[in-house]
Protein backbone atom coordinates (compact mmCIF):
# COMPACT_ATOMS: atom_id res chain seq x y z
CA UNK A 1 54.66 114.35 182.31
CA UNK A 2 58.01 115.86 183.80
CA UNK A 3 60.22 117.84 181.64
CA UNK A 4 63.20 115.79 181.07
CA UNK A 5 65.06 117.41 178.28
CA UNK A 6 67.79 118.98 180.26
CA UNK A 7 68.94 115.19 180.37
CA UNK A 8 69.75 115.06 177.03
CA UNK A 9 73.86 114.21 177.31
CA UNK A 10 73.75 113.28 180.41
CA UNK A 11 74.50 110.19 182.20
CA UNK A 12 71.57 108.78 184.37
CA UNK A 13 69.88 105.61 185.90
CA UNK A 14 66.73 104.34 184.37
CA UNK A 15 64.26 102.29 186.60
CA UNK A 16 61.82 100.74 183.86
CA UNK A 17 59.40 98.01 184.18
CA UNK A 18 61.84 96.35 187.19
CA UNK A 19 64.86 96.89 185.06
CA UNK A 20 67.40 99.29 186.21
CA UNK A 21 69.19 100.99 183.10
CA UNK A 22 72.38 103.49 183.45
CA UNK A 23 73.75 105.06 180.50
CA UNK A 24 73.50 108.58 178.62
CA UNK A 25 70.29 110.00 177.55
CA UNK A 26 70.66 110.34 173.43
CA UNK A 27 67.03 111.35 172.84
CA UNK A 28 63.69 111.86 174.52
CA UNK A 29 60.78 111.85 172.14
CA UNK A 30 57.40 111.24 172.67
CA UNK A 31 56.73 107.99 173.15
CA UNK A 32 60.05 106.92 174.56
CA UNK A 33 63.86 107.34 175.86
CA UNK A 34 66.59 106.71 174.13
CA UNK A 35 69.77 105.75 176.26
CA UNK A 36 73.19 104.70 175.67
CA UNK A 37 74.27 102.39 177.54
CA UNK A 38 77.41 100.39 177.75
CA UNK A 39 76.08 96.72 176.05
CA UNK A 40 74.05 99.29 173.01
CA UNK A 41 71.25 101.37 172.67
CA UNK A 42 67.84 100.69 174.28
CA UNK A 43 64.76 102.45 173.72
CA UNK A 44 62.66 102.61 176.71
CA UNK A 45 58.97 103.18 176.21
CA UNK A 46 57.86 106.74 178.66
CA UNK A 47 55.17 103.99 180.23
CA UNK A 48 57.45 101.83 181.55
CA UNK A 49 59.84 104.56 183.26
CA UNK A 50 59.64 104.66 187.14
CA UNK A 51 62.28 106.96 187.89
CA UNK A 52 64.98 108.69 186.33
CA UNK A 53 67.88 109.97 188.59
CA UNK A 54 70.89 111.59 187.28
CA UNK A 55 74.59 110.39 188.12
CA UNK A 56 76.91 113.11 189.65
CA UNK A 57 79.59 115.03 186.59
CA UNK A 58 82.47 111.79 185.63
CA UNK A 59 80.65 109.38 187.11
CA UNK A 60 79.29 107.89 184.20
CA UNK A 61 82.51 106.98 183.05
CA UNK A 62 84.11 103.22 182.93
CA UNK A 63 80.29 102.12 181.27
CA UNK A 64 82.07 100.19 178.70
CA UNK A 65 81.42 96.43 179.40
CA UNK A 66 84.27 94.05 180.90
CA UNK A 67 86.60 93.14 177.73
CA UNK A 68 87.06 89.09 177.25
CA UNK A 69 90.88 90.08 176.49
CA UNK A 70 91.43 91.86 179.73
CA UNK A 71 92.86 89.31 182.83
């Protein structure tokens, strides 16, 4: 398995399982990723993960999801 721990803080896409995931990388254990993303946390499980790519410095930012109050 790659080495994927100089992720850790970082913001990335996830391609899991036909899903594609973007958020910040909290934790990598063992059996799976932990992400951040803008609708919660998901845990991804390592066998699932196709691809991991990360996002160029700011552009992670503006994750937060749509507000209902904003028009």
């Amino acid at each position: 398995m790659k080495d994927w721990r100089h992720l850790r803080g970082k913001s990335v896409i996830v391609q899991a399982a036909g899903i594609t995931y973007r958020g910040t990388v909290v934790e990598l254990g063992p059996a799976n990723l932990l992400l951040k993303a803008a609708s919660g946390f998901r845990e991804i499980p390592w066998e699932r993960v196709q691809r991991i790519d990360e996002l160029p410095e700011g552009a992670g930012r503006g994750l937060s999801a749509p507000s209902a109050l904003r028009r």
